[in-house]
PDB file of N, CA and C in Angstrom:
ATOM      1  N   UNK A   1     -20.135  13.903   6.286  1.00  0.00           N
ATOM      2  CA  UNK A   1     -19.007  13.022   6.233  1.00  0.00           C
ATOM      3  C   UNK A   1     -17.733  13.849   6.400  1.00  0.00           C
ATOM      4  N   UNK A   2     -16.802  13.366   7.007  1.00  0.00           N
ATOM      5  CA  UNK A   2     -15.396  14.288   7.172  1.00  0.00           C
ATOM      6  C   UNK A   2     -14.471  13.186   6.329  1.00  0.00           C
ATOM      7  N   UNK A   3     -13.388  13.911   6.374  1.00  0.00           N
ATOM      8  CA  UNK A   3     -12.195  13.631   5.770  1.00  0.00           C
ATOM      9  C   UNK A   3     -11.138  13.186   6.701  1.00  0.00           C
ATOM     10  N   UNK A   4     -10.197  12.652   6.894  1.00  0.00           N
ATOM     11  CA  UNK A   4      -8.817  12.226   7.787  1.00  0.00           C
ATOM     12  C   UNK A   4      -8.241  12.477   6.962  1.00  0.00           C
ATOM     13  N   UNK A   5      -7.689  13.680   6.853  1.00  0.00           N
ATOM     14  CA  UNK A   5      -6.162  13.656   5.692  1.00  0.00           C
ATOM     15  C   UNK A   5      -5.500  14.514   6.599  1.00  0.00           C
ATOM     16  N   UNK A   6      -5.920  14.538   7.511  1.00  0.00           N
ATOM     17  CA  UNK A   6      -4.445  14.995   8.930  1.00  0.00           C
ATOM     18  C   UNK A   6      -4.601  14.182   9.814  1.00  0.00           C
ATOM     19  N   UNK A   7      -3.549  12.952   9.495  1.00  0.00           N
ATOM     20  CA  UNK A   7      -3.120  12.043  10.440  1.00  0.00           C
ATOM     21  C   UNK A   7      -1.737  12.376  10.870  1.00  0.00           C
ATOM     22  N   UNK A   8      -1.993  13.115  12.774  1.00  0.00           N
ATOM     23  CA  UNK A   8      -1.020  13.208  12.938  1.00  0.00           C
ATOM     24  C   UNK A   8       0.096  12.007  13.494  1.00  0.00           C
ATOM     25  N   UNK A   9      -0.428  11.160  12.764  1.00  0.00           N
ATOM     26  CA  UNK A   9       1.113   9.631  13.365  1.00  0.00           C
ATOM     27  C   UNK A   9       1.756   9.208  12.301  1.00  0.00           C
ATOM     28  N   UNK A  10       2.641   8.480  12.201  1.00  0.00           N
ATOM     29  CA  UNK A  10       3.450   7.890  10.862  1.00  0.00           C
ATOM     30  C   UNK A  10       2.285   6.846  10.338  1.00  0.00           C
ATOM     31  N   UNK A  11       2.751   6.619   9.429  1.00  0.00           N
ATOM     32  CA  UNK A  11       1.360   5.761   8.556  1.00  0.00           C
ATOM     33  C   UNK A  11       2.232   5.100   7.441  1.00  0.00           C
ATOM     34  N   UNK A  12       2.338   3.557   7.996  1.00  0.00           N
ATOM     35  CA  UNK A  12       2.326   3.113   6.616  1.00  0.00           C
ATOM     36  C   UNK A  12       1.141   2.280   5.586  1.00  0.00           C
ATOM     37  N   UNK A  13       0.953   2.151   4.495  1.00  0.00           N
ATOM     38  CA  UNK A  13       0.105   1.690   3.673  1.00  0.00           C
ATOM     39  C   UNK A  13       0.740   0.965   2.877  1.00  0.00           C
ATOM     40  N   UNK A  14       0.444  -0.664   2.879  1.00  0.00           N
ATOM     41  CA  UNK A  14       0.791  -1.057   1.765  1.00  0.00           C
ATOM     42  C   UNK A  14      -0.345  -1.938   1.006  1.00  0.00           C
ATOM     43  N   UNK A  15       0.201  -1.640  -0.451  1.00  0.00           N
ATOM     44  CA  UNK A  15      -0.760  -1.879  -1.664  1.00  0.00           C
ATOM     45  C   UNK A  15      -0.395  -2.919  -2.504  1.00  0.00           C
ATOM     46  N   UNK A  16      -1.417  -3.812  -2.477  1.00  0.00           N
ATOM     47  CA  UNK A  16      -1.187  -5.252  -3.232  1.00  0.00           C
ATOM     48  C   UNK A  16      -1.506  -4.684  -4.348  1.00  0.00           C
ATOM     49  N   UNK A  17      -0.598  -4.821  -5.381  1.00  0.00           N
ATOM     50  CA  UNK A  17      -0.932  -4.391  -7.289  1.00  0.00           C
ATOM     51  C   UNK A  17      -0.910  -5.830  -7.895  1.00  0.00           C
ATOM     52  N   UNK A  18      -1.920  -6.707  -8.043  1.00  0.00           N
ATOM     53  CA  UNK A  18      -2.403  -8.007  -8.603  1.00  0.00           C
ATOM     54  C   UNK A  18      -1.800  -7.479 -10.209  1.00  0.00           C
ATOM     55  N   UNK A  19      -1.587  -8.334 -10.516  1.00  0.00           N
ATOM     56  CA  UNK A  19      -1.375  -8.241 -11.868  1.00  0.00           C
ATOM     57  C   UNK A  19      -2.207  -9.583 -12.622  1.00  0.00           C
ATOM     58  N   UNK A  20      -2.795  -8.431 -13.724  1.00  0.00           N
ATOM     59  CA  UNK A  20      -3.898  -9.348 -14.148  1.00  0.00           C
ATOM     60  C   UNK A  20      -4.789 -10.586 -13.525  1.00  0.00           C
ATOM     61  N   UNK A  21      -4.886 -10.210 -12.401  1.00  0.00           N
ATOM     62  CA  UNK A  21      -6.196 -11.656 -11.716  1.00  0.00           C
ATOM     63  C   UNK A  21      -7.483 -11.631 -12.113  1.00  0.00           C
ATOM     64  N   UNK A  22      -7.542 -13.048 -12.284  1.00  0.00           N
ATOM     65  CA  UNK A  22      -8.402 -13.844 -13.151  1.00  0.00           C
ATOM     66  C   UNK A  22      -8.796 -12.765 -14.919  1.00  0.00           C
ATOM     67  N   UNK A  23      -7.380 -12.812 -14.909  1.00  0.00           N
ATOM     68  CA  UNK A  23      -7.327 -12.269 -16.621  1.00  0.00           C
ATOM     69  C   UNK A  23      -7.924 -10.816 -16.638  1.00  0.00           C
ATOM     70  N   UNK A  24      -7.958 -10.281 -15.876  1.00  0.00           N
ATOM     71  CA  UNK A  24      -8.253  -8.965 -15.710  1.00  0.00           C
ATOM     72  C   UNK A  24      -7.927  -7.773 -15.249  1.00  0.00           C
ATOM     73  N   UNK A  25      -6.655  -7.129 -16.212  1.00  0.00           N
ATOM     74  CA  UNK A  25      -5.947  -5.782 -16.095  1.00  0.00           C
ATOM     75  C   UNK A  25      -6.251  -4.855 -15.346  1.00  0.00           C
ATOM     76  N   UNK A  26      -7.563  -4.583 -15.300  1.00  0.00           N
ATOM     77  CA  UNK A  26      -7.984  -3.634 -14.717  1.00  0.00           C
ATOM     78  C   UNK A  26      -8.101  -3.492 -12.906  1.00  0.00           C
ATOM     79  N   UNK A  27      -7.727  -4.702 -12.502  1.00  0.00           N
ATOM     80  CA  UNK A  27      -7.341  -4.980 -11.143  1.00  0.00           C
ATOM     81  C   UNK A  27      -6.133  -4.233 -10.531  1.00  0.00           C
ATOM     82  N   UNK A  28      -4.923  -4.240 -11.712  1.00  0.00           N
ATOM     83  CA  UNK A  28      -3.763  -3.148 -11.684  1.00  0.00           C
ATOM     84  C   UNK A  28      -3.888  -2.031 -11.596  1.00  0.00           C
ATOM     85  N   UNK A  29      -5.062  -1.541 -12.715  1.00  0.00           N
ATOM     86  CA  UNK A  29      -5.386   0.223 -12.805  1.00  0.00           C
ATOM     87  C   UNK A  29      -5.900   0.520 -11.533  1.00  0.00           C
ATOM     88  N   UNK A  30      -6.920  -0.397 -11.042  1.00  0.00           N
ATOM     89  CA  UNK A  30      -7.529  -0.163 -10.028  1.00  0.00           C
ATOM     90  C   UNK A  30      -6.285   0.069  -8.445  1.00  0.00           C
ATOM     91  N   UNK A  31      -6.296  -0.993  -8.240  1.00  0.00           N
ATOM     92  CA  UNK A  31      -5.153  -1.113  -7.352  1.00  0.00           C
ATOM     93  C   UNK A  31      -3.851   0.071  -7.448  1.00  0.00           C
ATOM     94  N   UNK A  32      -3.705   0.839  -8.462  1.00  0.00           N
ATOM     95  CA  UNK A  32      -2.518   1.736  -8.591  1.00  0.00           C
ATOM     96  C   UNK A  32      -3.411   3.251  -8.372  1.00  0.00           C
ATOM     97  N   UNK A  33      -4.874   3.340  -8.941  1.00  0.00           N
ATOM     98  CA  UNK A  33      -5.695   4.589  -8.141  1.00  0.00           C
ATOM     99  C   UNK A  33      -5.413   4.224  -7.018  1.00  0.00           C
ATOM    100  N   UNK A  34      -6.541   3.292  -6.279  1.00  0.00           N
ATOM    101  CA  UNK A  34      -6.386   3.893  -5.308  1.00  0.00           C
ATOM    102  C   UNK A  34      -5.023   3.802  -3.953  1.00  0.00           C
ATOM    103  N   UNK A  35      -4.013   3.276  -4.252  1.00  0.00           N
ATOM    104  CA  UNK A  35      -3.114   3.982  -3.669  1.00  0.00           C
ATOM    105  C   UNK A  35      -2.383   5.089  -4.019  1.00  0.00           C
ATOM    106  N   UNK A  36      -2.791   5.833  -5.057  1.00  0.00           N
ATOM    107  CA  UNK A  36      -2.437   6.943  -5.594  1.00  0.00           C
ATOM    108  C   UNK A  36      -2.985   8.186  -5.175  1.00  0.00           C
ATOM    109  N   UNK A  37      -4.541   7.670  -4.853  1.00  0.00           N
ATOM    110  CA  UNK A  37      -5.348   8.107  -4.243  1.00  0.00           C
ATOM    111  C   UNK A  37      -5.451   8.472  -2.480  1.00  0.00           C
ATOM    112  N   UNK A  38      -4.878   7.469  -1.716  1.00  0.00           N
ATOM    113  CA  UNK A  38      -4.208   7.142  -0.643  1.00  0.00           C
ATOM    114  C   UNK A  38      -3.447   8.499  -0.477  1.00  0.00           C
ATOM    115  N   UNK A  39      -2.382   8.088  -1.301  1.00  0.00           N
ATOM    116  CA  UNK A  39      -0.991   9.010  -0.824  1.00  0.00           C
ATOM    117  C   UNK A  39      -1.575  10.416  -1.283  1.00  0.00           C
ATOM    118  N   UNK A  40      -1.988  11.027  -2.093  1.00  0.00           N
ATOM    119  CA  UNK A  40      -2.613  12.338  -2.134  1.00  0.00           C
ATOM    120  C   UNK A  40      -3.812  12.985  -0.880  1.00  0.00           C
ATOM    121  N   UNK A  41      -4.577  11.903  -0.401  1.00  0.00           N
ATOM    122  CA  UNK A  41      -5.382  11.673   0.571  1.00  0.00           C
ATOM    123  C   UNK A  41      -4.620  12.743   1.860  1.00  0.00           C
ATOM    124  N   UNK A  42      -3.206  11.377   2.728  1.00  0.00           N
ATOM    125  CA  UNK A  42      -2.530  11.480   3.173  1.00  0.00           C
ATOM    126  C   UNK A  42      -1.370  11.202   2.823  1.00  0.00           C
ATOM    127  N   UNK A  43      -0.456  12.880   2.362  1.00  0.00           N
ATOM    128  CA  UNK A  43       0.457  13.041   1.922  1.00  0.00           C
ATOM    129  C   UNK A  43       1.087  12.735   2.997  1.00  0.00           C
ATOM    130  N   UNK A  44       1.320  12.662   3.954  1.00  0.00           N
ATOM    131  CA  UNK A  44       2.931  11.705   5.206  1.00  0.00           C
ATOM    132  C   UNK A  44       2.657  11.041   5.489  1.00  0.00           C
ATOM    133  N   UNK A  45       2.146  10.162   4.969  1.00  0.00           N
ATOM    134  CA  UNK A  45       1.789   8.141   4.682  1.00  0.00           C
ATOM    135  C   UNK A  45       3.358   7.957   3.684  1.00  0.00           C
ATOM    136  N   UNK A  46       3.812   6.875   4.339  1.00  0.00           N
ATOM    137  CA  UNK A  46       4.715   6.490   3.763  1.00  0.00           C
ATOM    138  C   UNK A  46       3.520   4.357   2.890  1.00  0.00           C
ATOM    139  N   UNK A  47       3.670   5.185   1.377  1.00  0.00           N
ATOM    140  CA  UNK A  47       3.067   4.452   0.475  1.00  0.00           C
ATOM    141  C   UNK A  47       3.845   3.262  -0.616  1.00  0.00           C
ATOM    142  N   UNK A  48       3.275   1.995  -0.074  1.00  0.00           N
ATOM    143  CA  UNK A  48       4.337   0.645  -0.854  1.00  0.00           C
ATOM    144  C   UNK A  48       3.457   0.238  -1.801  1.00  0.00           C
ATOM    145  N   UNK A  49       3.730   0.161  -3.155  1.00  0.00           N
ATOM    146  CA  UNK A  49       3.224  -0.743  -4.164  1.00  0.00           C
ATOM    147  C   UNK A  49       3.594  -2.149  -4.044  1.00  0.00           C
ATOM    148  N   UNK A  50       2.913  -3.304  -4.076  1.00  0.00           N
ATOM    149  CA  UNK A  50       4.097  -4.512  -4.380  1.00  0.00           C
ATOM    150  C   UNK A  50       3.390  -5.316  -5.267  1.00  0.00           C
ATOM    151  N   UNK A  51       3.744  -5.526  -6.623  1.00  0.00           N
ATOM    152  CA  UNK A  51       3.565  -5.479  -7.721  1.00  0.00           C
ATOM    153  C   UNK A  51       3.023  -7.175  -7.780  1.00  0.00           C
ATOM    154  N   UNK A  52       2.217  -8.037  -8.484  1.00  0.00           N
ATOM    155  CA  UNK A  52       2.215  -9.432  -8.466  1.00  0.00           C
ATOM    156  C   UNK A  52       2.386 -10.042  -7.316  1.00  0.00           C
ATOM    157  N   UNK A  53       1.219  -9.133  -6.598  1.00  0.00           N
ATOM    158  CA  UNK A  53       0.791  -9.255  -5.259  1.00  0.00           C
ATOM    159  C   UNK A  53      -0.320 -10.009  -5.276  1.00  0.00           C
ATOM    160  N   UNK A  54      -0.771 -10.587  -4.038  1.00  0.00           N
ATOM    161  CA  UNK A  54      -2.216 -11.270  -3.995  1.00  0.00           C
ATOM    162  C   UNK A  54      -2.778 -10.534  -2.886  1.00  0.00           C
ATOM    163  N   UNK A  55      -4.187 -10.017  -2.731  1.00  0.00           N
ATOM    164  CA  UNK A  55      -5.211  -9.528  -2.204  1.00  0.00           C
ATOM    165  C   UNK A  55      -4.284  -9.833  -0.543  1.00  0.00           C
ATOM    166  N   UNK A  56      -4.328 -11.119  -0.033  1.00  0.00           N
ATOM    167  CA  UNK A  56      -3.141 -11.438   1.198  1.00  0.00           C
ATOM    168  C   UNK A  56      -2.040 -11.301   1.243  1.00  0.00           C
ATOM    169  N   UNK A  57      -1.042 -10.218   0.899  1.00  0.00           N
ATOM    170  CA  UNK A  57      -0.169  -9.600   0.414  1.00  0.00           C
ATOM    171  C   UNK A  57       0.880 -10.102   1.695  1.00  0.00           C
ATOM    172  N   UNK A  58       0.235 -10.244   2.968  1.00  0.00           N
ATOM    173  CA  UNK A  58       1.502 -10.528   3.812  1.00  0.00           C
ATOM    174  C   UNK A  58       1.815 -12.371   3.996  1.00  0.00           C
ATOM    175  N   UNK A  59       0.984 -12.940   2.635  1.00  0.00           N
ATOM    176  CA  UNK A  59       1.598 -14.264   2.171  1.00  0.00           C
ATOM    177  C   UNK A  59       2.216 -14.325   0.995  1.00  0.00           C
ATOM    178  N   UNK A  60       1.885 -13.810   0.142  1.00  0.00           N
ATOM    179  CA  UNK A  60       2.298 -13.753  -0.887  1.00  0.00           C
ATOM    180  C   UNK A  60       3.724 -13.094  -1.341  1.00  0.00           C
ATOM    181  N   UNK A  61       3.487 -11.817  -0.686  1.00  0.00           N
ATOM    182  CA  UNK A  61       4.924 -11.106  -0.599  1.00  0.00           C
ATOM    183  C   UNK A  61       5.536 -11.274   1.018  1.00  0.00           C
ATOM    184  N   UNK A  62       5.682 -12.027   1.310  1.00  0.00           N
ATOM    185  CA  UNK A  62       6.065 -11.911   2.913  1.00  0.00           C
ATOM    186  C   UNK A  62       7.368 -11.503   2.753  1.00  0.00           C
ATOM    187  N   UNK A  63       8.463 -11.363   2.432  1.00  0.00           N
ATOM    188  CA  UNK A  63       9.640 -10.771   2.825  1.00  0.00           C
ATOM    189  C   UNK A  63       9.733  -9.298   2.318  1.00  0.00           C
ATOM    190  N   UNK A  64       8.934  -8.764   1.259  1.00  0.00           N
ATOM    191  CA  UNK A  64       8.972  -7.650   1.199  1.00  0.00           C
ATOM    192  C   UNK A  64       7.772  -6.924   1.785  1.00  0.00           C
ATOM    193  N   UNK A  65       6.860  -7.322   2.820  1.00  0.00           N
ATOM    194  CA  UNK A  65       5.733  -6.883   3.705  1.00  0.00           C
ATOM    195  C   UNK A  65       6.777  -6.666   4.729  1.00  0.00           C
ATOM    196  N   UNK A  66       8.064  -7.494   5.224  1.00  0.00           N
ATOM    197  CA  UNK A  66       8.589  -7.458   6.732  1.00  0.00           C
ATOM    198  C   UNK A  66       9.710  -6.752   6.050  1.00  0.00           C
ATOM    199  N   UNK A  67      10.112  -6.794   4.923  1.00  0.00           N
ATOM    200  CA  UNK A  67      11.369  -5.458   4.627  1.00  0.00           C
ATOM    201  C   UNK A  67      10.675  -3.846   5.393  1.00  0.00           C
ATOM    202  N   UNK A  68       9.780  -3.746   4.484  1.00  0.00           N
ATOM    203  CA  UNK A  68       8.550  -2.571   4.548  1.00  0.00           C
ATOM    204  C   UNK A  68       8.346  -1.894   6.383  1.00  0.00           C
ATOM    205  N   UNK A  69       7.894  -3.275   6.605  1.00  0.00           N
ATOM    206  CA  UNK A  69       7.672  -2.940   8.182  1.00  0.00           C
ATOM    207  C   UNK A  69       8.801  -2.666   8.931  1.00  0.00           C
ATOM    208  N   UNK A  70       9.975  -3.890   9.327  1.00  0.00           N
ATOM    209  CA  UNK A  70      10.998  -3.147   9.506  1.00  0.00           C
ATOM    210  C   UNK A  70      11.615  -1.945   9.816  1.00  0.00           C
ATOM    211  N   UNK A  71      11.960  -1.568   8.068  1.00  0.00           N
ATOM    212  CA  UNK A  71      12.545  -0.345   7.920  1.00  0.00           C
ATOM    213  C   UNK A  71      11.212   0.745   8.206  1.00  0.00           C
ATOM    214  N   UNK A  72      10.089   0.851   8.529  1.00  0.00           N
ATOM    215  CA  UNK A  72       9.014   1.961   8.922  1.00  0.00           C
ATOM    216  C   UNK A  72       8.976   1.860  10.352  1.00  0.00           C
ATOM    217  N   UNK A  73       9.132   0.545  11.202  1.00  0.00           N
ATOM    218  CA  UNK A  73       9.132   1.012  12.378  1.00  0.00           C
ATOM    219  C   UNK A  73      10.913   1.431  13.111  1.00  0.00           C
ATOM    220  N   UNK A  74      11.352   1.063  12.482  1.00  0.00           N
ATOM    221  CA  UNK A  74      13.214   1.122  12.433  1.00  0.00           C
ATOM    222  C   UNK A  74      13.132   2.513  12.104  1.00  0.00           C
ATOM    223  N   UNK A  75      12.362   3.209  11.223  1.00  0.00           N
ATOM    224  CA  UNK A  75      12.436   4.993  11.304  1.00  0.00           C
ATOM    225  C   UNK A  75      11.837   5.568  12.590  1.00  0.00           C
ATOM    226  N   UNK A  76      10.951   5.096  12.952  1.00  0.00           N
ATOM    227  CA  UNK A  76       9.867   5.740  14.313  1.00  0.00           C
ATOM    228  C   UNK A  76      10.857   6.249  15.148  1.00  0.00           C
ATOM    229  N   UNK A  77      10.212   7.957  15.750  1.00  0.00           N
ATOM    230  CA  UNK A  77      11.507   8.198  16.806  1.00  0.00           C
ATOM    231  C   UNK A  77      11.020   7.465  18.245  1.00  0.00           C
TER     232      UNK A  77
END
């Protein structure tokens, strides 16, 4: 098995952090490894938490999914 932790392109990742779904905290812990996990992975990943998120994160949070995108492809040279 290999590893990809040299991605040479911009990278963004974003991470739905559920808070407590279906009464269960540990969806947060989970969800905050592994994008924690992510960004250590590939350290020049530019990495978004978005907190009282749902699993479909680009319904749930839709204006801060298109802030995100935006401003990441608005950096690209």
């Amino acid at each position: 098995m290999q590893k990809y932790t040299s991605i040479p392109v911009p990278v963004l990742a974003i991470f739905a952090i559920p808070h407590g779904v279906f009464g269960n905290e540990t969806n947060d812990e989970a969800g905050v490894a592994q994008a924690r996990a992510f960004e250590i992975g590939v350290p020049t990943a530019r990495v978004v938490r978005l907190p009282h998120s749902s699993h479909d994160v680009y319904r749930s949070n839709e204006a801060d999914v298109l802030r995100e995108m935006n401003a990441f492809l608005g950096g690209l040279p």
